[in-house]
Protein backbone atom coordinates (compact mmCIF):
# COMPACT_ATOMS: atom_id res chain seq x y z
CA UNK A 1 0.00 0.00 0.00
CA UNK A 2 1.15 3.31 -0.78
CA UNK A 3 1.40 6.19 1.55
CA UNK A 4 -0.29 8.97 1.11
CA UNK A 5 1.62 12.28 0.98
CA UNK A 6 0.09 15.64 2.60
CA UNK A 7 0.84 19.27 2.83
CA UNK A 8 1.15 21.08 6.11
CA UNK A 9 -1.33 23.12 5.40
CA UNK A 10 -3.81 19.60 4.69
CA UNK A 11 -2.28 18.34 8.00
CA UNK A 12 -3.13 21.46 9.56
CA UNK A 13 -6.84 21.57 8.47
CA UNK A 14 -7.43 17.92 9.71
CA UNK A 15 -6.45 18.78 12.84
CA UNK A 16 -8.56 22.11 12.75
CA UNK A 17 -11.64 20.02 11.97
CA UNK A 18 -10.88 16.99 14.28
CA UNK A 19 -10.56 19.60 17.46
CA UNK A 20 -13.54 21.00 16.06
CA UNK A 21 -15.73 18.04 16.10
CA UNK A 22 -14.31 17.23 19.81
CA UNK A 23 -15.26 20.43 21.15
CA UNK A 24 -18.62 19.71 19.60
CA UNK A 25 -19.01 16.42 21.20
CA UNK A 26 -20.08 15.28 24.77
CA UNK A 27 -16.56 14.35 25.51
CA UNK A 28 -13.56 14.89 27.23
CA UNK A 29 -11.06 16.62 25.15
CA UNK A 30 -7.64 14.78 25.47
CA UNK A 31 -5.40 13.24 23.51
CA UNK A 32 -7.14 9.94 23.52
CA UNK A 33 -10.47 11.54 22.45
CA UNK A 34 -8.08 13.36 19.66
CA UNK A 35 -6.91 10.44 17.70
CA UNK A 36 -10.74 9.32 17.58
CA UNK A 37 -11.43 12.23 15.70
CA UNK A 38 -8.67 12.84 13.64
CA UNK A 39 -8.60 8.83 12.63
CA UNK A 40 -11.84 8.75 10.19
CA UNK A 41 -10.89 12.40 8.91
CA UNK A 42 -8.72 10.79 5.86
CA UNK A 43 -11.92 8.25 4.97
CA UNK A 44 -14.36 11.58 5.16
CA UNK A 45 -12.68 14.59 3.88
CA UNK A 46 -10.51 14.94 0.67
CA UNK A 47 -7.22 15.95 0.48
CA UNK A 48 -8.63 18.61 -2.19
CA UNK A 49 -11.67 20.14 0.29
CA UNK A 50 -9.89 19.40 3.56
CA UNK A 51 -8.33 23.25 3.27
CA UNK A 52 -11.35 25.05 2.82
CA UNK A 53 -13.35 23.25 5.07
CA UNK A 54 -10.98 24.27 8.06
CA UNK A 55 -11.08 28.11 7.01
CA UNK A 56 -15.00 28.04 7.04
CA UNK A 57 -14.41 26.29 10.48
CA UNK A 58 -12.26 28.64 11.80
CA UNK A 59 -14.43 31.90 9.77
CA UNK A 60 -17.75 30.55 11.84
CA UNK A 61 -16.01 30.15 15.06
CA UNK A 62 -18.54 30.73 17.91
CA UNK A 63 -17.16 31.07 21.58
């Protein structure tokens, strides 16, 4: 299987949207709780998309 190669910036917005959905959830945030949200991200978000969806994420940011 080959690996798959990303850009910081596609790194970056993974993690931006994987924090966001844990912060959304009913659970603890840790680093535990992290990788269960960051895991799936690469199944459910293209490399392509994965950019903009962070900046709309981080645009609509609500405290």
């Amino acid at each position: 299987m080959d690996k798959e190669l990303y850009t910081w910036e596609q790194v970056r917005a993974y993690s931006v949207i994987a924090l966001h959905n844990l912060l959304n959830s009913a659970n603890d945030v840790n680093l535990k709780n992290m990788k269960l949200f960051i895991d799936p991200l690469q199944t459910l978000y293209g490399k392509d998309g994965v950019t903009e969806i962070a900046k709309y994420l981080i645009e609509n940011y609500k405290k």
